[in-house]
Protein backbone atom coordinates (compact mmCIF):
# COMPACT_ATOMS: atom_id res chain seq x y z
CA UNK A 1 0.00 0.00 0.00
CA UNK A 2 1.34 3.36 -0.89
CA UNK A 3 1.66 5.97 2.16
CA UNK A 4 -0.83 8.72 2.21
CA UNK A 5 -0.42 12.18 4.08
CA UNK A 6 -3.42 13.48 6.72
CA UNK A 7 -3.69 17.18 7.69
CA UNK A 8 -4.03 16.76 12.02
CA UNK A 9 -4.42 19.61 14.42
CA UNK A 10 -5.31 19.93 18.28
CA UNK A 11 -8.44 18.79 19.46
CA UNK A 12 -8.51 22.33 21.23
CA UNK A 13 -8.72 25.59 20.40
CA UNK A 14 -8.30 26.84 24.47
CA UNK A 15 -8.94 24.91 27.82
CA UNK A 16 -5.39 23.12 27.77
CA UNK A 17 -4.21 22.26 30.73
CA UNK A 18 -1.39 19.69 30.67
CA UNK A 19 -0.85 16.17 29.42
CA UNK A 20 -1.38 12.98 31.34
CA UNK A 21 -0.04 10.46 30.18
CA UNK A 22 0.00 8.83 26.33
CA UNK A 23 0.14 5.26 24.70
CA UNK A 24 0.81 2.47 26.73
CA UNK A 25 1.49 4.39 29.95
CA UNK A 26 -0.91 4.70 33.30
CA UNK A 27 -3.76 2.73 32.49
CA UNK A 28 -3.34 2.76 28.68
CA UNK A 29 -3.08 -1.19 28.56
CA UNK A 30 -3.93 -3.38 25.74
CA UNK A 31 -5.61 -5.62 24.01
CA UNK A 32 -7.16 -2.50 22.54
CA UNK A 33 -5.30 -0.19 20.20
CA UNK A 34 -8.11 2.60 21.48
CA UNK A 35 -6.74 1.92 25.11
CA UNK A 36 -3.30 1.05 24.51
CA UNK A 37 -2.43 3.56 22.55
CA UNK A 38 -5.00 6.52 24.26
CA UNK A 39 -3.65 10.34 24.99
CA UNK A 40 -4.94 11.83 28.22
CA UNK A 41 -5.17 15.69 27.06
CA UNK A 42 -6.14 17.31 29.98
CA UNK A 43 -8.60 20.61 30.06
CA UNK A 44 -10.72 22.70 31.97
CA UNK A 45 -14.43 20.68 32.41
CA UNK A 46 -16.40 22.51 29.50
CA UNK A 47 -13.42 23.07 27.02
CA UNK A 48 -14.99 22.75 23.71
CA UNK A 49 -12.83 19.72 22.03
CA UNK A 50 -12.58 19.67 18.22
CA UNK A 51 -11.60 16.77 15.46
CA UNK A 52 -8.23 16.51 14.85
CA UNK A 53 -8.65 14.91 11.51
CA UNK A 54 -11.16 15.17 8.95
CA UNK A 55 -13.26 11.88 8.75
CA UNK A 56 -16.33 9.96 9.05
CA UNK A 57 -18.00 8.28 12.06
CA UNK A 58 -17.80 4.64 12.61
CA UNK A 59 -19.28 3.90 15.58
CA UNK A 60 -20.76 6.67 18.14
CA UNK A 61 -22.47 5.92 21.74
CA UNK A 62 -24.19 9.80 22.98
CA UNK A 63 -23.36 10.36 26.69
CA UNK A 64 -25.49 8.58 29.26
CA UNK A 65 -24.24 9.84 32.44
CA UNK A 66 -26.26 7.37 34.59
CA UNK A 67 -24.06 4.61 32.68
CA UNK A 68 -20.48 6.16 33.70
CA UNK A 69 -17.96 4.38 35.31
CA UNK A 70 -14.63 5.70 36.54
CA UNK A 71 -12.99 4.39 34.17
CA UNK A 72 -15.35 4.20 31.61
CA UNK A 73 -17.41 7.51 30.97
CA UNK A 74 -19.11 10.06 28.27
CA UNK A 75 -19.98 9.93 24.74
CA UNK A 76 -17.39 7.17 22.48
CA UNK A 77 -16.50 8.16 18.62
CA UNK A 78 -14.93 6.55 16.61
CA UNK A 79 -13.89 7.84 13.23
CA UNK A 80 -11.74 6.82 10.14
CA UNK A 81 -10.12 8.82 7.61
CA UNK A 82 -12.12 9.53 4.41
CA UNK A 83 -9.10 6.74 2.70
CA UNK A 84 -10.58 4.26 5.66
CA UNK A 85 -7.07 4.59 6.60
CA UNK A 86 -6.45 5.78 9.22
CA UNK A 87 -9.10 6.23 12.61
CA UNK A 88 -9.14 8.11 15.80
CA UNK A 89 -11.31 7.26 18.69
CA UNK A 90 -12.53 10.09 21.34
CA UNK A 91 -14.08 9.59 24.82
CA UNK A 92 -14.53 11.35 28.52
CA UNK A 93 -16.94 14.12 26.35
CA UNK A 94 -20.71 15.40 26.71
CA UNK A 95 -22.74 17.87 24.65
CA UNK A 96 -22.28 16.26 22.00
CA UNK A 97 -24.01 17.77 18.71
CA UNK A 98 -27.69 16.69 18.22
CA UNK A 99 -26.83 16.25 14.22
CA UNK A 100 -23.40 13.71 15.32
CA UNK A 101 -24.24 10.00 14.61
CA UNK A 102 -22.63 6.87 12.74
CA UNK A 103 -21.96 7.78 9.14
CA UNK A 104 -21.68 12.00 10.09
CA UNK A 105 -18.67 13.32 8.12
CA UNK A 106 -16.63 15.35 10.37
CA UNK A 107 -14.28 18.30 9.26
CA UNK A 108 -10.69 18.85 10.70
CA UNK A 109 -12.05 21.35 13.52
CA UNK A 110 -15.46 20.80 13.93
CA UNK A 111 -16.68 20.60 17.44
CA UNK A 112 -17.81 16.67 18.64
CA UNK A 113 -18.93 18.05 22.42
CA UNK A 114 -17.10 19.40 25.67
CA UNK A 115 -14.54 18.12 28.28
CA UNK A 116 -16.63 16.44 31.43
CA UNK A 117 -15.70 17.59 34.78
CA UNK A 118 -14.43 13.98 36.19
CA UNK A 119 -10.94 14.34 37.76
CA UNK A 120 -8.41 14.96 36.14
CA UNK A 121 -10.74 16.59 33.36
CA UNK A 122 -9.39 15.24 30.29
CA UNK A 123 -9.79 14.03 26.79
CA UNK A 124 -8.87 10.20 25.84
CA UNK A 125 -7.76 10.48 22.34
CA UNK A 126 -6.17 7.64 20.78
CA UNK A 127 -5.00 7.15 17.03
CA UNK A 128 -4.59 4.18 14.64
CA UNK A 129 -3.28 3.45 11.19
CA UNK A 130 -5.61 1.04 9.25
CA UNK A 131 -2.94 -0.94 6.93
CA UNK A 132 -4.88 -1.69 4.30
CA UNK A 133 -8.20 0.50 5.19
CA UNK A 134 -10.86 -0.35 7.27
CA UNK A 135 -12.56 -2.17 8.11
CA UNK A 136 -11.22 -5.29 7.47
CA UNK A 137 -7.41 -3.80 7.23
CA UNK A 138 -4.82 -4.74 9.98
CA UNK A 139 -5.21 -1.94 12.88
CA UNK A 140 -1.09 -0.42 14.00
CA UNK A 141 -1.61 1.65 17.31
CA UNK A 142 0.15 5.25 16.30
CA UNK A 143 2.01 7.33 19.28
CA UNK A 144 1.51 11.20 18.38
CA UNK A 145 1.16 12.11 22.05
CA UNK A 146 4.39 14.50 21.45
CA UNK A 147 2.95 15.95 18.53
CA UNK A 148 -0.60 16.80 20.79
CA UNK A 149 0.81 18.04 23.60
CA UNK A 150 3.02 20.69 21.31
CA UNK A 151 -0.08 21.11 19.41
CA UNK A 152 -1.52 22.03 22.30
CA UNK A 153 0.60 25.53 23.04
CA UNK A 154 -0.71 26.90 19.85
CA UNK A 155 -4.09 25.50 18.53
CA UNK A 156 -3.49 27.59 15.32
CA UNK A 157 -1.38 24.68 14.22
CA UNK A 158 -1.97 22.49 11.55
CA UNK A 159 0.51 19.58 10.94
CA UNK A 160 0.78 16.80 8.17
CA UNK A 161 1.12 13.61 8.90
CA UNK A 162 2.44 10.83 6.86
CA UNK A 163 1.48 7.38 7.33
CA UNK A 164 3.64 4.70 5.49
CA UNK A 165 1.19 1.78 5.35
CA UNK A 166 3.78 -0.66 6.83
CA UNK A 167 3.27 -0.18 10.68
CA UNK A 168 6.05 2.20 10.90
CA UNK A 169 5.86 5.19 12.73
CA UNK A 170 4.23 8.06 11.07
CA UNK A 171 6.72 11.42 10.11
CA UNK A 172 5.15 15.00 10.82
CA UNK A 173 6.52 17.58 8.91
């Protein structure tokens, strides 16, 4: 498969507050490349968090606060790159629009809800490239927590990201 390059920026455009912890650190244990290789972003409770990649949703469960956990809490998205290439999965959110369901296409910057006030309040963003596209492609874990937290000191940023389709890590230029 040839590599393919994805335009990424912060999932926030204020409400930073530090990072806490990325892929396979803390409680970002496998089997799952959504846990495994999850970003804790942290930010104020309310901070309006935006995608980071322009996609489509996958899979999507709204925010049923009676139903959160600890551990496990707010609305879940999954997306995928329009190549079904590449996916991103976002959780520990509320508000989420009334319009955002499976098969919504998402824009690099468009809002998917705000930060809930559990603490730490914090986003859990993880990344993944699909070798092969989804669905049915094999699924790499991708560690960009770096690129996110310096992302995060100026949300005017907009990076490129290359993905090389072999499992490798991806460059950012």
């Amino acid at each position: 498969m040839a590599a393919f390059t994805i335009s990424m920026t912060g999932p926030f455009f204020s409400g930073f507050t530090s990072g806490f912890g990325g892929p396979k650190s803390g409680g970002h244990q496998g089997p799952h490349w959504y846990i495994q290789y999850g970003m804790d972003l942290g930010a104020v409770a309310g901070t309006e968090v935006c995608a980071a990649f322009e996609g489509h949703v996958t899979k999507f469960k709204k925010h049923t606060p009676s139903s959160d956990t600890s551990k496990v809490y707010g609305a879940q998205i999954f997306m995928r790159s329009p190549n079904e290439m590449m996916g991103g999965f976002y959780t520990h959110i509320t508000n989420t629009p009334e319009d955002l369901d499976v098969g919504s296409t998402v824009r690099i910057g468009d809002t998917l809800g705000t930060v809930i006030g559990h603490k730490p309040a914090h986003l859990h963003l993880a990344l993944v490239e699909i070798i092969g596209g989804g669905p049915g492609g094999k699924y790499v874990g991708v560690n960009l927590y770096s690129l996110f937290l310096d992302m995060a000191k100026d949300t005017s940023q907009v990076k490129s990201v290359t993905f090389n389709q072999d499992g490798s890590p991806p460059s950012v230029a």
